[in-house]
C-alpha atoms as a PDB file:
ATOM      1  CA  UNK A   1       0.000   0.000   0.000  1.00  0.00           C
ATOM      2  CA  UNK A   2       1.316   3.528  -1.085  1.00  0.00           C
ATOM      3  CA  UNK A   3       0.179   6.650  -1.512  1.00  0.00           C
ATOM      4  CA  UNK A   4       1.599  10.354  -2.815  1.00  0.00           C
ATOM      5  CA  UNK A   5       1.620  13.921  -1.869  1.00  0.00           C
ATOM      6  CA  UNK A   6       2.668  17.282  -2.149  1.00  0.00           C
ATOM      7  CA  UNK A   7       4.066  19.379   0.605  1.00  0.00           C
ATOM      8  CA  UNK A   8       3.802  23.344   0.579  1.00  0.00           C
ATOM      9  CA  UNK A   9       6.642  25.073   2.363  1.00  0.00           C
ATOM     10  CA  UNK A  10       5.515  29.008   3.365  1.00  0.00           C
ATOM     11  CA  UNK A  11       8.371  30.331   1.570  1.00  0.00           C
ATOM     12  CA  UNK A  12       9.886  27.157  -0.642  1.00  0.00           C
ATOM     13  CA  UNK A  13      12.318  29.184  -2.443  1.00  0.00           C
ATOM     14  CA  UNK A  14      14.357  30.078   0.827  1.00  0.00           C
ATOM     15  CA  UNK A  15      13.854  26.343   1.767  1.00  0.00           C
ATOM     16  CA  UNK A  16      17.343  24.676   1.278  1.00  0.00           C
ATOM     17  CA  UNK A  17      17.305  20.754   0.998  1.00  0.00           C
ATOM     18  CA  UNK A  18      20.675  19.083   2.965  1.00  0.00           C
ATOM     19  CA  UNK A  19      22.207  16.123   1.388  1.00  0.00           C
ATOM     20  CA  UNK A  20      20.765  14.344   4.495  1.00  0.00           C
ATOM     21  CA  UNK A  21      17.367  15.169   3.785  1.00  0.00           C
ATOM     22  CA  UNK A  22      15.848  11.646   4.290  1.00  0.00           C
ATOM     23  CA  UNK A  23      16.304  12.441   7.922  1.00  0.00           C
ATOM     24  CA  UNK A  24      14.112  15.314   7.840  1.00  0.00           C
ATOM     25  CA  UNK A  25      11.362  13.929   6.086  1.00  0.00           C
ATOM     26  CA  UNK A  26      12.009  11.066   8.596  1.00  0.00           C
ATOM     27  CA  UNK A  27      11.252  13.394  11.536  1.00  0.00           C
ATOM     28  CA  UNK A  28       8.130  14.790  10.010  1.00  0.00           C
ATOM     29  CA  UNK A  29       6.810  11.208   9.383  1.00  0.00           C
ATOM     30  CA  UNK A  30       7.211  10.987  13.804  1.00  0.00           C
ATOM     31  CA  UNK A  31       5.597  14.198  14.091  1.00  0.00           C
ATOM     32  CA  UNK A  32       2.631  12.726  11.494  1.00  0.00           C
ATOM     33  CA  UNK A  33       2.413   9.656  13.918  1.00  0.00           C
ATOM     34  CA  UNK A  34       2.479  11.730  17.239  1.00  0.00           C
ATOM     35  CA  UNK A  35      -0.659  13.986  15.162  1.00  0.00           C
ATOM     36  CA  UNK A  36      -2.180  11.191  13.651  1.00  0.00           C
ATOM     37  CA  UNK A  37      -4.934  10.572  16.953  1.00  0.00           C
ATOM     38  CA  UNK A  38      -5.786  10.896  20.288  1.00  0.00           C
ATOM     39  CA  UNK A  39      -3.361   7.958  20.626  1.00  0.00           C
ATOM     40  CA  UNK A  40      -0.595   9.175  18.351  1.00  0.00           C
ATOM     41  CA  UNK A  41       1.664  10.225  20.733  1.00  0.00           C
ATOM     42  CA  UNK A  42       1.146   7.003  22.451  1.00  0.00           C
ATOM     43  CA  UNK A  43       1.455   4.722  19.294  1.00  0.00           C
ATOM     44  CA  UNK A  44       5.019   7.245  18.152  1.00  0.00           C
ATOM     45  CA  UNK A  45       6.533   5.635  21.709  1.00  0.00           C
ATOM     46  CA  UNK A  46       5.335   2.398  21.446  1.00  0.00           C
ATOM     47  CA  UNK A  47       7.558   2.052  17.353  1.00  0.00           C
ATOM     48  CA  UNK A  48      10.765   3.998  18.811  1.00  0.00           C
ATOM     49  CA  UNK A  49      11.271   3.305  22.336  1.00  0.00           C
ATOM     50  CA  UNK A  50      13.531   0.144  21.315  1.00  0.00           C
ATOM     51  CA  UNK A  51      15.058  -0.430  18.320  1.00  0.00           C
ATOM     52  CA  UNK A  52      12.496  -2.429  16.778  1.00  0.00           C
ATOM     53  CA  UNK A  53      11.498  -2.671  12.430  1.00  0.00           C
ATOM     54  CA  UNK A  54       8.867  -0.520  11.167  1.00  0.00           C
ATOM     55  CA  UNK A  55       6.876  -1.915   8.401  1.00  0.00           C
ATOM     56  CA  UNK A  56       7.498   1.069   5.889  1.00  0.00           C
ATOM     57  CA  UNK A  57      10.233   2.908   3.677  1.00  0.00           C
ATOM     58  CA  UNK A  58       9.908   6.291   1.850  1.00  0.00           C
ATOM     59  CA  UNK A  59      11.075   8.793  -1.037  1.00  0.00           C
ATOM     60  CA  UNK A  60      10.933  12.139  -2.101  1.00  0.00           C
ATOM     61  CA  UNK A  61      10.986  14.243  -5.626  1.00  0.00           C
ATOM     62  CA  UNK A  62      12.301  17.278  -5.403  1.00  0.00           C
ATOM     63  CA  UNK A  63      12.533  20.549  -7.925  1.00  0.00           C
ATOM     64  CA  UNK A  64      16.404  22.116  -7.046  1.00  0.00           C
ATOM     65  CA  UNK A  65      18.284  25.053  -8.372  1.00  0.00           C
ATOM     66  CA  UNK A  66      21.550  25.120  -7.547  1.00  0.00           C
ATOM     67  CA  UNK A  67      22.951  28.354  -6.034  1.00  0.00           C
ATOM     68  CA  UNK A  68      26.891  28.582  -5.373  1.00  0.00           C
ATOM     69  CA  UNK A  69      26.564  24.499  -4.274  1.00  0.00           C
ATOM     70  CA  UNK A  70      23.763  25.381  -2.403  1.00  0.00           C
ATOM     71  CA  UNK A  71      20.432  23.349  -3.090  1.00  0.00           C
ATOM     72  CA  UNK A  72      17.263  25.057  -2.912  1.00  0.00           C
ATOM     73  CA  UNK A  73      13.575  24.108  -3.843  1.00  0.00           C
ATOM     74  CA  UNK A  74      12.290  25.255  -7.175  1.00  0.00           C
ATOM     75  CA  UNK A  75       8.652  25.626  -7.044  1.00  0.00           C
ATOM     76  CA  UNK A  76       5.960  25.889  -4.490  1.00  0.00           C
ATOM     77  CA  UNK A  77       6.269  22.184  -3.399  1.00  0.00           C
ATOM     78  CA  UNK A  78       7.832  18.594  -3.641  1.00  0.00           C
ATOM     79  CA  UNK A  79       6.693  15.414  -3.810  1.00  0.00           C
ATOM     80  CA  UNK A  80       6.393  12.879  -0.772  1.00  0.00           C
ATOM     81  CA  UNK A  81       5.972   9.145  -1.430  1.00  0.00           C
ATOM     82  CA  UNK A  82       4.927   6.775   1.304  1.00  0.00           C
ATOM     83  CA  UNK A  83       4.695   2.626   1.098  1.00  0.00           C
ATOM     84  CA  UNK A  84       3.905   0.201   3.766  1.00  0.00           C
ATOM     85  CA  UNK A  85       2.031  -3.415   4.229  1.00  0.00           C
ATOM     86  CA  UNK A  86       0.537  -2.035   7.559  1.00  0.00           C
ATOM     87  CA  UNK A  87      -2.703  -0.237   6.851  1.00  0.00           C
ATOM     88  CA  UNK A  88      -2.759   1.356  10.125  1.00  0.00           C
ATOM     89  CA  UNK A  89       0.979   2.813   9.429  1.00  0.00           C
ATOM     90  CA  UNK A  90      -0.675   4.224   5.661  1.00  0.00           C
ATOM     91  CA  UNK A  91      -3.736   5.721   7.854  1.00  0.00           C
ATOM     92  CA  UNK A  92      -1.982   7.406  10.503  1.00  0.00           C
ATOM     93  CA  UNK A  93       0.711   8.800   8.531  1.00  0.00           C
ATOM     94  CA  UNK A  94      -1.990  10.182   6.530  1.00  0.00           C
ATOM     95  CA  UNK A  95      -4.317  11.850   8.964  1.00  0.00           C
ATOM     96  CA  UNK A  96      -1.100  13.053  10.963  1.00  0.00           C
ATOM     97  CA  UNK A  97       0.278  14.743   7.597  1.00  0.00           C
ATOM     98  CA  UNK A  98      -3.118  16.457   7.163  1.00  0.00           C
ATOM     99  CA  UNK A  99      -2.219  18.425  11.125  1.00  0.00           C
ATOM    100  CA  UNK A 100       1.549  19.246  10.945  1.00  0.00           C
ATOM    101  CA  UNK A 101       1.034  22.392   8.927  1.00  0.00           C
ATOM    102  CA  UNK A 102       3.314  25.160  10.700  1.00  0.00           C
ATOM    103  CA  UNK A 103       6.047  22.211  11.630  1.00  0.00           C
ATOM    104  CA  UNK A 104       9.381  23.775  10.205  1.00  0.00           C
ATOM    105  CA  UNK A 105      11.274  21.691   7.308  1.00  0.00           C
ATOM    106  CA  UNK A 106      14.012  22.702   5.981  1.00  0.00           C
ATOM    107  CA  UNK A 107      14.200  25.924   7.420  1.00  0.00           C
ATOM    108  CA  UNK A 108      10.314  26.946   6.612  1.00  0.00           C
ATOM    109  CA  UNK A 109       6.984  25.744   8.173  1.00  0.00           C
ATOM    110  CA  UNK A 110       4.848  24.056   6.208  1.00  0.00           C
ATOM    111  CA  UNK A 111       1.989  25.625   4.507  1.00  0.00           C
ATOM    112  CA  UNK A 112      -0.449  22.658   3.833  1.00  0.00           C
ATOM    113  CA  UNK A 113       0.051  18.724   2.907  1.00  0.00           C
ATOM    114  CA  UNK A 114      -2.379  18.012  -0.326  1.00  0.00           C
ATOM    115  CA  UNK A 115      -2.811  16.393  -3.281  1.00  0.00           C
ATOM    116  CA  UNK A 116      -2.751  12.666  -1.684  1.00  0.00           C
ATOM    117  CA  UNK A 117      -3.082   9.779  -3.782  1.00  0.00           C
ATOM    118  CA  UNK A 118      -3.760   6.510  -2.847  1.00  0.00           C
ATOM    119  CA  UNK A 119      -2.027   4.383  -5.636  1.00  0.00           C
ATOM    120  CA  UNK A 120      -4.104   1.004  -6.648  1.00  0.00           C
ATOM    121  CA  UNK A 121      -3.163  -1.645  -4.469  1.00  0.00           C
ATOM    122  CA  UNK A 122      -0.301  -3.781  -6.715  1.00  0.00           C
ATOM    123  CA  UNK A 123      -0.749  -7.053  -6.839  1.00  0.00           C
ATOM    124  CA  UNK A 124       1.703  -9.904  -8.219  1.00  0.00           C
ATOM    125  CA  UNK A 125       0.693 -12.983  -9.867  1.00  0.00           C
ATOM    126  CA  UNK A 126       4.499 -13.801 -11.229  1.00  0.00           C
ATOM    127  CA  UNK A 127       7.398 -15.518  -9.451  1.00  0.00           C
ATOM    128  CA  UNK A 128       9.842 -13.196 -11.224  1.00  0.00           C
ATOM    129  CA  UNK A 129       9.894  -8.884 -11.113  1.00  0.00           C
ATOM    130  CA  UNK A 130      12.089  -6.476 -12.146  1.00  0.00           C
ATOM    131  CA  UNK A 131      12.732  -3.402  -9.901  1.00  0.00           C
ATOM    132  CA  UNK A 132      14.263  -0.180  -9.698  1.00  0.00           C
ATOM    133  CA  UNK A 133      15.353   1.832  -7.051  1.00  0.00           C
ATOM    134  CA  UNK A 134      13.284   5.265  -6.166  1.00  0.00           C
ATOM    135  CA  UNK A 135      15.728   5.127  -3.318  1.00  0.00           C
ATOM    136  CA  UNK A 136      18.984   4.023  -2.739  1.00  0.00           C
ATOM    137  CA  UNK A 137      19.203   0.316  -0.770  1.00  0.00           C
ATOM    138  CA  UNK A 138      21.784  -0.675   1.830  1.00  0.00           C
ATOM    139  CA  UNK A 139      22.948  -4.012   2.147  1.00  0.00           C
ATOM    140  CA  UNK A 140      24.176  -4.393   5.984  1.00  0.00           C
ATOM    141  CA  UNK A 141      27.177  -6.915   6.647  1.00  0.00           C
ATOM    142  CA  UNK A 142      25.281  -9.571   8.446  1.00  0.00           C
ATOM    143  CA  UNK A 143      28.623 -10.611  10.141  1.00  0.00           C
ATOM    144  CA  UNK A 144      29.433  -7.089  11.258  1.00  0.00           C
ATOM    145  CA  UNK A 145      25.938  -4.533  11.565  1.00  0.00           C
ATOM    146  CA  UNK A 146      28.608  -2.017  11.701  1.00  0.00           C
ATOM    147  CA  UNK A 147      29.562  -2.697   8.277  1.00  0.00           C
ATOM    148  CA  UNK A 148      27.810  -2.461   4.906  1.00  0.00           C
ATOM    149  CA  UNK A 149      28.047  -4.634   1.648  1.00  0.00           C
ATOM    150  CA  UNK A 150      29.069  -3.016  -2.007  1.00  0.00           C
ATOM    151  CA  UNK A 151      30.997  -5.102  -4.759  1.00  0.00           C
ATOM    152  CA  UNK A 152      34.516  -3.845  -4.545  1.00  0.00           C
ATOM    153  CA  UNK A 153      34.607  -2.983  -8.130  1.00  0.00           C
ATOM    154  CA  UNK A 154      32.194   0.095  -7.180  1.00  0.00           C
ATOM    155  CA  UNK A 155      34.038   1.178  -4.415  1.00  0.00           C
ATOM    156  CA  UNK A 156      37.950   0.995  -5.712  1.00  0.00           C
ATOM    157  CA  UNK A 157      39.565   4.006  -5.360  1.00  0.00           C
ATOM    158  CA  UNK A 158      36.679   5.479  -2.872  1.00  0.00           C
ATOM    159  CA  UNK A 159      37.123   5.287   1.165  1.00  0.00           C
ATOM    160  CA  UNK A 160      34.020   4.629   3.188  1.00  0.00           C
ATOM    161  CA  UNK A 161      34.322   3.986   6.483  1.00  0.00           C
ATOM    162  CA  UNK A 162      31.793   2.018   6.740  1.00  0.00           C
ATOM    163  CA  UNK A 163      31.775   0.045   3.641  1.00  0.00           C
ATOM    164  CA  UNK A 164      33.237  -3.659   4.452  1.00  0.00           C
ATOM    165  CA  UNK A 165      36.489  -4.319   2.066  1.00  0.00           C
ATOM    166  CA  UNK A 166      37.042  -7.160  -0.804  1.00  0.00           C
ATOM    167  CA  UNK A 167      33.605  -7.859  -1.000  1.00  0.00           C
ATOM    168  CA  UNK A 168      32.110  -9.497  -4.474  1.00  0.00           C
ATOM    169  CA  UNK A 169      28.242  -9.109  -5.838  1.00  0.00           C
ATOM    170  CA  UNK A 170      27.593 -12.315  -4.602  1.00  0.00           C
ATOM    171  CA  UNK A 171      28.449 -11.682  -1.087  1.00  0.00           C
ATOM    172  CA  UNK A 172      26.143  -8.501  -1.593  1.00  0.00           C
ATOM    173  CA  UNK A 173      23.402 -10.805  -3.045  1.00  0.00           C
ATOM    174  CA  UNK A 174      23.453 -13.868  -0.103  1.00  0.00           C
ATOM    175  CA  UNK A 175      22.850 -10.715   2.286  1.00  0.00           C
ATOM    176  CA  UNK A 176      19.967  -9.448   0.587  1.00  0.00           C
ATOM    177  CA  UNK A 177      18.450 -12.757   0.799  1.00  0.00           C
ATOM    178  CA  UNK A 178      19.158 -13.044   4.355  1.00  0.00           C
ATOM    179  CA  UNK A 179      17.357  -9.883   4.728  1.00  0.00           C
ATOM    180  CA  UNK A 180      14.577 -10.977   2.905  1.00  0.00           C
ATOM    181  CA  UNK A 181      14.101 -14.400   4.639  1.00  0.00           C
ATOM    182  CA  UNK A 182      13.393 -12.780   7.966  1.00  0.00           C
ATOM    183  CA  UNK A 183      11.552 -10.114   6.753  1.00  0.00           C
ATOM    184  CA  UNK A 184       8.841 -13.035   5.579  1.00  0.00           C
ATOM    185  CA  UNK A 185       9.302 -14.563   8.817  1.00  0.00           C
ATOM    186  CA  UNK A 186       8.788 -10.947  10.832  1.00  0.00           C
ATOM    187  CA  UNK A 187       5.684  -9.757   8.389  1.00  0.00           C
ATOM    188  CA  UNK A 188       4.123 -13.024   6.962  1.00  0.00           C
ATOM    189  CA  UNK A 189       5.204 -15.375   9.349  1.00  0.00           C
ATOM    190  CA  UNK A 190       6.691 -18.262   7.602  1.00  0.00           C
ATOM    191  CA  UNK A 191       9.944 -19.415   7.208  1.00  0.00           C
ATOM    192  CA  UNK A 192      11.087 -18.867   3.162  1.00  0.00           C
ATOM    193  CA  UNK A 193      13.753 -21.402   2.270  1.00  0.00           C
ATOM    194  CA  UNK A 194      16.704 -19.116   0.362  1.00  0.00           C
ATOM    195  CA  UNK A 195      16.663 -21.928  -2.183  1.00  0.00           C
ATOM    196  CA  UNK A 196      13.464 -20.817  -3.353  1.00  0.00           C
ATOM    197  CA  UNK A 197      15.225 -16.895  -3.555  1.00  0.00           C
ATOM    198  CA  UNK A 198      16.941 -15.937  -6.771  1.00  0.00           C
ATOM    199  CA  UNK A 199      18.373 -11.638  -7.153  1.00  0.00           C
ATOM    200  CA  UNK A 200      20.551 -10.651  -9.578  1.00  0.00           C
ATOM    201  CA  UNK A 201      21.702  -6.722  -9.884  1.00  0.00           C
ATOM    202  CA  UNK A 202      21.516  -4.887 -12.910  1.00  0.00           C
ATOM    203  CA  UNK A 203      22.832  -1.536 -13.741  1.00  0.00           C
ATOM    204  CA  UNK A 204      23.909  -1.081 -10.410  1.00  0.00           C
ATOM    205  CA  UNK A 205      26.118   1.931  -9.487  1.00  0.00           C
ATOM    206  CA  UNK A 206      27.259   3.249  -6.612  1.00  0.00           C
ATOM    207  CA  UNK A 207      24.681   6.182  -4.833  1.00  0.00           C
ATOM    208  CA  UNK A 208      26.695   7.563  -1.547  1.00  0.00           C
ATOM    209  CA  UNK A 209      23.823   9.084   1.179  1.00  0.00           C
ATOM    210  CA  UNK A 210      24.231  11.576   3.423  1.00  0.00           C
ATOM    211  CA  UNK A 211      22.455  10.241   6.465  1.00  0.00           C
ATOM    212  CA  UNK A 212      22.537  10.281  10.680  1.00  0.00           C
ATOM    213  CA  UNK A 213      20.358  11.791  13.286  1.00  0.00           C
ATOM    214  CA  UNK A 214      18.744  14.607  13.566  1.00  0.00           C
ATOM    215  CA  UNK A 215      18.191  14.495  17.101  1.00  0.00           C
ATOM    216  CA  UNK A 216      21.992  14.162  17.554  1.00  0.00           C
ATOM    217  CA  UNK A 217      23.211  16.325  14.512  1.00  0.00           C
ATOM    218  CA  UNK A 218      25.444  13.129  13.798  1.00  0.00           C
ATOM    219  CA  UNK A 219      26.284  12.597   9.964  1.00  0.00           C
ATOM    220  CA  UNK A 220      28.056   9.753   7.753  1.00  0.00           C
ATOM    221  CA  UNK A 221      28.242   8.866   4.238  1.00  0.00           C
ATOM    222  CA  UNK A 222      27.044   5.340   3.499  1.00  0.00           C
ATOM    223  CA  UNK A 223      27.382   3.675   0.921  1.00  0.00           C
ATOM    224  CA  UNK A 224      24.207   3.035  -0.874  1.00  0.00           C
ATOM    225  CA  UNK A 225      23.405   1.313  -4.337  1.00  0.00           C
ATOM    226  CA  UNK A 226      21.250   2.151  -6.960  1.00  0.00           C
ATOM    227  CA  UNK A 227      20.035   0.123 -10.081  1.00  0.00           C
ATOM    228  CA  UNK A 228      17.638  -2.491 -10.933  1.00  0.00           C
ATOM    229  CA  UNK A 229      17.003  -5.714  -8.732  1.00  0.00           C
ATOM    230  CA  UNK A 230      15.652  -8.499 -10.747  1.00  0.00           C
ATOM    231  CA  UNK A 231      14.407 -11.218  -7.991  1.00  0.00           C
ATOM    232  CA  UNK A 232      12.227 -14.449  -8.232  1.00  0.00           C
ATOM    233  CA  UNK A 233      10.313 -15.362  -5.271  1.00  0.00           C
ATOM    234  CA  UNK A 234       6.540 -16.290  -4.156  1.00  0.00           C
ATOM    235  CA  UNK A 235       4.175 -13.387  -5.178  1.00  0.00           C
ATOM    236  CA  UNK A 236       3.246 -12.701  -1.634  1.00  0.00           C
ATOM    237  CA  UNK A 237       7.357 -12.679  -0.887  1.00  0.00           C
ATOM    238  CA  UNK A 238       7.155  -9.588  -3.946  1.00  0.00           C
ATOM    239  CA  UNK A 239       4.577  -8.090  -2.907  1.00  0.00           C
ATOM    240  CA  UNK A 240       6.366  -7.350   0.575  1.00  0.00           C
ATOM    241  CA  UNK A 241       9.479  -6.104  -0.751  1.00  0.00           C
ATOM    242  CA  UNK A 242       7.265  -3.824  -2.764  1.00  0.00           C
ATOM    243  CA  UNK A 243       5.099  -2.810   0.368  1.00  0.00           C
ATOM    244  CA  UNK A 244       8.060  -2.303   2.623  1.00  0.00           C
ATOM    245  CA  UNK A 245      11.284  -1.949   0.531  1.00  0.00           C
ATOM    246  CA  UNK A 246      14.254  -3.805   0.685  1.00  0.00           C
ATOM    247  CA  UNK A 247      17.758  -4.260   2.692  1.00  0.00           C
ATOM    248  CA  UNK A 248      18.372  -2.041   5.577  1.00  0.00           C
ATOM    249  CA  UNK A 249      17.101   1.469   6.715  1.00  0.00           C
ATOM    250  CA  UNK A 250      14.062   0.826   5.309  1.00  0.00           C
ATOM    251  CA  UNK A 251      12.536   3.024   7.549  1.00  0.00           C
ATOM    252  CA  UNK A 252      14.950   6.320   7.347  1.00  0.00           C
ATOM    253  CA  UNK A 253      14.112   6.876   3.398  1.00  0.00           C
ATOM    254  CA  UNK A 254      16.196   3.832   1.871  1.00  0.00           C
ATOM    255  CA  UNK A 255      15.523   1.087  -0.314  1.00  0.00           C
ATOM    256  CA  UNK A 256      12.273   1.681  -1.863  1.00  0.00           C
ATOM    257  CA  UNK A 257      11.590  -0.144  -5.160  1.00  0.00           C
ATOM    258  CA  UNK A 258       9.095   0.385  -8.318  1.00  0.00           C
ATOM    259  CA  UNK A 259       8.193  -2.369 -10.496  1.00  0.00           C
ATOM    260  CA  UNK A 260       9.384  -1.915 -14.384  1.00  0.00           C
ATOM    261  CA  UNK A 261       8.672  -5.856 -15.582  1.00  0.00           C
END
């Protein structure tokens, strides 16, 4: 389930968009929840008083003109797209984003939230999709959480510190399937036997993310990926990935996927 919208910034051409945006929009998605009912604020502590997986991932469109490296807004709005298998996540990050007009974002308050669109509900009857990335996916070492998983022949000559070192596409790919195996067990409950899991990465390039906490002002660079994901599973197993995204950070703005075949 998914749905689209357009937020209005009071004054969107003085609105300048950081490189670590996602964490923004990730903070006005927990001011949507603590909005979104008379139990909002109750249901916001409940999802992030541990560390526990939210059922959801998100993107964002935006319209910038570049200004002596500095990125600012072009237009009156941008575009805010939301995806989750949880229909009480979809509904209260709805009504809350209907009540946070005034909350600042990126330096302004925002004017309104309109212009939802509930997109039809997709459904898969096919073992085998083709997706692209509307955000970039992470791929966390499963050995080391620290640590994070590109092929080494995107990352030669580049330094991340927290990209793992003389790793190949298929150590990227048996990761992905690990996090896909217990997302099915988390969300539908069954164990999925990797066996019956094939991925393969296509046009796949390197997408580095500016990303850490607002709360703590903390920043990194991780190395995200980009591309299409081409993966043959059980509809229902697709139809999750689609719902909720894929690899890890699904929740801060990464790894959401569109279907092209």
């Amino acid at each position: 389930m998914r749905f689209s919208c357009k937020v209005f910034l009071e004054r969107p051409q003085q609105a300048v968009v950081p490189p670590d945006y996602r964490r923004y929009l990730l903070s006005m998605i927990k001011e949507a929840f603590k909005k979104s009912g008379s139990d909002g604020e109750d249901f916001f502590e409940n999802m992030y008083s541990g560390n526990t997986q939210k059922p959801f991932t998100f993107s964002a469109y935006f319209p910038i003109e570049s200004e002596n490296g500095v990125q600012r807004l072009k237009g009156e709005f941008f575009s805010f797209f939301f995806s989750t298998n949880d229909y009480e996540f979809l509904m209260r990050v709805y009504n809350g984003l209907n009540k946070v007009k005034d909350y600042v974002l990126f330096g302004q308050n925002i004017k309104e939230v309109k212009h939802f669109f509930l997109s039809p509900e997709r459904r898969f009857d096919k073992e085998t999709v083709t997706f692209k990335t509307l955000s970039p996916f992470l791929v966390r070492d499963t050995e080391d959480g620290d640590y994070y998983l590109v092929p080494q022949d995107l990352i030669d000559q580049k330094e991340f510190k927290y990209a793992k070192k003389g790793v190949s596409k298929d150590n990227v790919i048996d990761s992905l399937k690990k996090n896909i195996v217990s997302l099915v067990k988390r969300y539908l409950s069954f164990d999925y036997d990797e066996n019956n899991l094939m991925i393969t990465l296509e046009k796949i390039s390197l997408s580095p993310a500016k990303h850490g906490s607002k709360e703590s002002k903390f920043t990194m660079t991780l190395p995200a990926m980009k591309g299409f994901v081409r993966i043959q599973a059980y509809p229902e197993v697709l139809k999750l990935i689609y719902d909720i995204g894929i690899g890890a950070r699904r929740s801060e703005g990464f790894g959401m996927l569109e279907v092209v075949e």
